[in-house]
C-alpha atoms as a PDB file:
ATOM      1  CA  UNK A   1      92.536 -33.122 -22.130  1.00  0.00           C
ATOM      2  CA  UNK A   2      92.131 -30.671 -19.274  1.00  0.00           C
ATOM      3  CA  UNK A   3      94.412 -28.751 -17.329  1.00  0.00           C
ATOM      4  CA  UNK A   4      95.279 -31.329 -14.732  1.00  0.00           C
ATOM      5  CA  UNK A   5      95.880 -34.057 -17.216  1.00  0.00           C
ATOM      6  CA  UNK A   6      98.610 -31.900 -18.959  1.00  0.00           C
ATOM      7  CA  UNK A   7     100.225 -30.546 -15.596  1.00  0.00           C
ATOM      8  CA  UNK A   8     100.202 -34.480 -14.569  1.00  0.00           C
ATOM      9  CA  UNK A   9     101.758 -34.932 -17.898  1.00  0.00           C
ATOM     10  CA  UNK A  10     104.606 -32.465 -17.407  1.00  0.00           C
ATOM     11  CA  UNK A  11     105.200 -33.689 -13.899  1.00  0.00           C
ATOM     12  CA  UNK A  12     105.734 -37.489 -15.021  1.00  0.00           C
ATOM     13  CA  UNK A  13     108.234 -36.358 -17.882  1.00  0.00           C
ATOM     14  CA  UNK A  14     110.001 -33.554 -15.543  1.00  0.00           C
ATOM     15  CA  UNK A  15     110.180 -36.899 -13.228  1.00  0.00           C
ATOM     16  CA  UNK A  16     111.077 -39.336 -16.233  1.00  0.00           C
ATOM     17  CA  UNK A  17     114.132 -36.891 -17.255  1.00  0.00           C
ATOM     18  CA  UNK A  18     114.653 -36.291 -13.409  1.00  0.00           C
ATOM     19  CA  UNK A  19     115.570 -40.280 -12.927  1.00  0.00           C
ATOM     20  CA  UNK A  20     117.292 -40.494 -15.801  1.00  0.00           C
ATOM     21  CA  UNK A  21     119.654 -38.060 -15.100  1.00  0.00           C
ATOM     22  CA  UNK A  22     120.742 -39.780 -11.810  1.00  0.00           C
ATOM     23  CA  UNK A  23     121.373 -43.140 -13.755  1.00  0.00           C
ATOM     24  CA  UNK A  24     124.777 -42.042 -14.795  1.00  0.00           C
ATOM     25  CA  UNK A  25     126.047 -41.037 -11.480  1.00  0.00           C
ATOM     26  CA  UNK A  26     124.647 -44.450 -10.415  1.00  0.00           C
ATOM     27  CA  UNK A  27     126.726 -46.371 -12.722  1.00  0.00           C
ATOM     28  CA  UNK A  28     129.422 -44.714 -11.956  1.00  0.00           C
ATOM     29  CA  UNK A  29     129.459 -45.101  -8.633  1.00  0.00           C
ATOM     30  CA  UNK A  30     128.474 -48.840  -8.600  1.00  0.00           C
ATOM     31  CA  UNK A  31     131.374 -48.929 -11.001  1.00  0.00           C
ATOM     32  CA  UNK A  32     133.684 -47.468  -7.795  1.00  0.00           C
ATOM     33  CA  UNK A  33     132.151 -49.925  -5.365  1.00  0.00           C
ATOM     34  CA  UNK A  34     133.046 -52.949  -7.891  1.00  0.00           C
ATOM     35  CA  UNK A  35     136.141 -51.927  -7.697  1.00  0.00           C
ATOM     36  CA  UNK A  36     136.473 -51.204  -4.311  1.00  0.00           C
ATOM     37  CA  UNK A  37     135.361 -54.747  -3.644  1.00  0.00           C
ATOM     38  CA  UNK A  38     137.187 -56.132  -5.977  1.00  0.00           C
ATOM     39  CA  UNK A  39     140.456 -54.834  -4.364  1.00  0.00           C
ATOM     40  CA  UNK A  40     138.828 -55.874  -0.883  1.00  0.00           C
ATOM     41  CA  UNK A  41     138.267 -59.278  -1.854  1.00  0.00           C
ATOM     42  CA  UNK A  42     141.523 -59.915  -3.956  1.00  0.00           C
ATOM     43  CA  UNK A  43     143.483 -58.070  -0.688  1.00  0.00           C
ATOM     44  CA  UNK A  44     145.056 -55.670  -2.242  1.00  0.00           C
ATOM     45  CA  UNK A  45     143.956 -53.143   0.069  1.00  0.00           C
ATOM     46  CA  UNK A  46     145.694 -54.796   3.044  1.00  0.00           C
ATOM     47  CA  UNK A  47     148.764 -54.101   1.817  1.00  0.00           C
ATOM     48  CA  UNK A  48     148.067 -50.750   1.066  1.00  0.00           C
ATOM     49  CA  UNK A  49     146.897 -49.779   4.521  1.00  0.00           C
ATOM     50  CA  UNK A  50     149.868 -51.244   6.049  1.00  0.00           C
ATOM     51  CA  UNK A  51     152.146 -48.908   3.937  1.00  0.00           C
ATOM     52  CA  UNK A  52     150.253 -46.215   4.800  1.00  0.00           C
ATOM     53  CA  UNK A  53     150.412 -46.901   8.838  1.00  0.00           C
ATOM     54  CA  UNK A  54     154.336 -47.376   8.390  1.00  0.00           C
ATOM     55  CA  UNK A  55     154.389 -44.064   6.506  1.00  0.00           C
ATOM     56  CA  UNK A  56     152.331 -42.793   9.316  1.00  0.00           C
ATOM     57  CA  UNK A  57     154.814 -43.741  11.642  1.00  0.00           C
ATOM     58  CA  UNK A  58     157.966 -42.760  10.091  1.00  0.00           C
ATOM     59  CA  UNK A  59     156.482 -38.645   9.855  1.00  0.00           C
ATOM     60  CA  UNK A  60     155.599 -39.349  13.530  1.00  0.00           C
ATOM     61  CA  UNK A  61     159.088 -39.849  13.947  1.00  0.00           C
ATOM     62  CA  UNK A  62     160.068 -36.936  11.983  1.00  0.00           C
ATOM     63  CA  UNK A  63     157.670 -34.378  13.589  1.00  0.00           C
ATOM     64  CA  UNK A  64     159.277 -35.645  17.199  1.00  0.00           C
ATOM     65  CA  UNK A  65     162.750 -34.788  15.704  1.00  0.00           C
ATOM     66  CA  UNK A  66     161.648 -31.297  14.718  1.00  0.00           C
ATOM     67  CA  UNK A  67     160.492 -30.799  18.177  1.00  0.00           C
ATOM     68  CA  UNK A  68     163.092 -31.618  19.337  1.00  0.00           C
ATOM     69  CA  UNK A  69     164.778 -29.192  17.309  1.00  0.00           C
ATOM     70  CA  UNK A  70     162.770 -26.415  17.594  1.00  0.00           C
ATOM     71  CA  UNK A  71     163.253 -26.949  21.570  1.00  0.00           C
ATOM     72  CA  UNK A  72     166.698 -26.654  21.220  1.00  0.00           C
ATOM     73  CA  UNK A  73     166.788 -23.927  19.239  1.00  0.00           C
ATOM     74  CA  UNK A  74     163.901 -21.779  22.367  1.00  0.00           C
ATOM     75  CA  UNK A  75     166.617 -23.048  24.924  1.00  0.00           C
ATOM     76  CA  UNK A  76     169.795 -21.514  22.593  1.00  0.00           C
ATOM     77  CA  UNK A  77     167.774 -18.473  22.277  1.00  0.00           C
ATOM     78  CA  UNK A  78     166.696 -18.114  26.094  1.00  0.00           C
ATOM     79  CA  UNK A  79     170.426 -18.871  27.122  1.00  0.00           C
ATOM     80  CA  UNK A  80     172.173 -16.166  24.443  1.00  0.00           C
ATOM     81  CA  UNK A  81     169.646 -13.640  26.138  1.00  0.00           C
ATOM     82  CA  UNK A  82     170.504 -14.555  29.483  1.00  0.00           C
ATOM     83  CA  UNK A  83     174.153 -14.404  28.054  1.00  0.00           C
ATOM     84  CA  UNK A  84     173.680 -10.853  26.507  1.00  0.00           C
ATOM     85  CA  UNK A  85     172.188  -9.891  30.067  1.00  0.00           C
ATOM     86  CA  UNK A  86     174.754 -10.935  31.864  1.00  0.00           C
ATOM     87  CA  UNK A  87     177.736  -9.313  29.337  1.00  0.00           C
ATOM     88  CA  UNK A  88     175.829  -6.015  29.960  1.00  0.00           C
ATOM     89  CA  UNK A  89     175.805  -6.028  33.434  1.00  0.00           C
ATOM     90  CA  UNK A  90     178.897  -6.942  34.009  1.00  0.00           C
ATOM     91  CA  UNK A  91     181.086  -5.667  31.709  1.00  0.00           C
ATOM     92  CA  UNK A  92     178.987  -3.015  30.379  1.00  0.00           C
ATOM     93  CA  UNK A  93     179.639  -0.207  32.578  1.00  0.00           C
ATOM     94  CA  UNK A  94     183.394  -0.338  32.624  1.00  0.00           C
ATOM     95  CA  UNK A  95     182.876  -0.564  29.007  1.00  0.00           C
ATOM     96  CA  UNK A  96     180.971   3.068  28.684  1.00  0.00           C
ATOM     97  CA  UNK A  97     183.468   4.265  31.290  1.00  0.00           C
ATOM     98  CA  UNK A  98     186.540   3.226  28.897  1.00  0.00           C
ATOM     99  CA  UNK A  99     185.136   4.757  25.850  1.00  0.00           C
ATOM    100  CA  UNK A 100     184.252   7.793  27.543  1.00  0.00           C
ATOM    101  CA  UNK A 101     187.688   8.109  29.086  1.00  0.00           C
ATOM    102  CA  UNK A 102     189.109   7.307  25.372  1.00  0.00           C
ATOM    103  CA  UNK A 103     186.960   9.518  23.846  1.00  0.00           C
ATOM    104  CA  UNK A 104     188.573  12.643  26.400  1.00  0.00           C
ATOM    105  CA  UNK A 105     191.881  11.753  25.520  1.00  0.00           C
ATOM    106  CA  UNK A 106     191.334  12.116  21.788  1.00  0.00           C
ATOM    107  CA  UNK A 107     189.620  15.419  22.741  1.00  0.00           C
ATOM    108  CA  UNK A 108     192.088  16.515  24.987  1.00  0.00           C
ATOM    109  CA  UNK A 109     195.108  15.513  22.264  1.00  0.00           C
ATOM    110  CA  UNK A 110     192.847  17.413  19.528  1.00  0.00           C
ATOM    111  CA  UNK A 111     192.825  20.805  21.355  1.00  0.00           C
ATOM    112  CA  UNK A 112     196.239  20.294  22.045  1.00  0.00           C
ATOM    113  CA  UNK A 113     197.461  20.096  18.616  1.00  0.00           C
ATOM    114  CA  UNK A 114     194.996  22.604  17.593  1.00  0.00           C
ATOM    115  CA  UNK A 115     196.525  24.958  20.296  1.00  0.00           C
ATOM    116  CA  UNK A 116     200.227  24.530  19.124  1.00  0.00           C
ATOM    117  CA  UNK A 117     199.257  24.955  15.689  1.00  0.00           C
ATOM    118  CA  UNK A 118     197.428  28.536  16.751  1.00  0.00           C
ATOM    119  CA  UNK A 119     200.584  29.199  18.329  1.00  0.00           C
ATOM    120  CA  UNK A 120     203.095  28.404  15.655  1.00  0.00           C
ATOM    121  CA  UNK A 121     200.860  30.323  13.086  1.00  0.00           C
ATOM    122  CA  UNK A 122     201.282  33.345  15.610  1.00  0.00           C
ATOM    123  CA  UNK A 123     204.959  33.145  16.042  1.00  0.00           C
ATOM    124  CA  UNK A 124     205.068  32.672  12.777  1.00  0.00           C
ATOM    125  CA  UNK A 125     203.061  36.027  11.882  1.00  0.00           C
ATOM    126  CA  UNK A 126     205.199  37.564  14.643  1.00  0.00           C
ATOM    127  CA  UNK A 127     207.768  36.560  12.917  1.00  0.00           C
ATOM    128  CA  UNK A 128     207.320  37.631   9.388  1.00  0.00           C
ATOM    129  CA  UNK A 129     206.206  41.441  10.856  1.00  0.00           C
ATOM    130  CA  UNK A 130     209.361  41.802  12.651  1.00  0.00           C
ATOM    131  CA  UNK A 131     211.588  40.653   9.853  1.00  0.00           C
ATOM    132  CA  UNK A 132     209.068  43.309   7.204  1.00  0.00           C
ATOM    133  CA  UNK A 133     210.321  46.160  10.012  1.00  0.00           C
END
């Protein structure tokens, strides 16, 4: 035997355990397409494929509720924003102008009862050094 008898020799049985190999897969899927035409042929597949096209249609339906949804909630949004707008423009202003006259009147009542109490501690003091004389 000479070299290119045994390199044809490991070529055919490379080629032999090549083919048989892919005889499995083969089966196997012959086995699916017996099956698939088995189901074709005995209609059960129609049935199938009409369930599937009315659940098709009823998520259809659900997906145009959620937009609808989700459009309500982008026109709630856009209207409390033109709402909050509108609140600070209008009744902002006076708003700041109230609290900042509130917040002087607490000031000005705090310095007044801070300046009485000075003065009753000093009459008080006044008191006690003419009463030690």
């Amino acid at each position: 035997m000479s070299a290119g008898d045994i390199a044809g020799l490991v070529v055919a049985i490379a080629g032999a355990i090549f083919l048989l190999s892919l005889t499995y897969p083969v089966l196997k899927l012959a086995k699916i397409l017996g099956a698939i035409e088995d189901d074709v042929v005995k209609g059960k597949l129609v049935p199938i494929l009409g369930e599937a096209q009315t659940s098709v249609a009823h998520v259809n339906v659900n997906l145009e509720n959620a937009e609808a949804l989700t459009t309500n909630a982008r026109d709630i949004s856009t209207n409390a924003k033109a709402l909050s707008g509108v609140f600070a423009a209008t009744l902002g202003s006076p708003m700041v102008k109230v609290a900042a006259f509130s917040y002087g009147v607490r000031r000005a009542a705090t310095k007044r009862d801070k300046a009485d109490l000075e003065r009753e501690v000093r009459e008080t003091r006044r008191a006690r050094k003419r009463a030690a004389r």
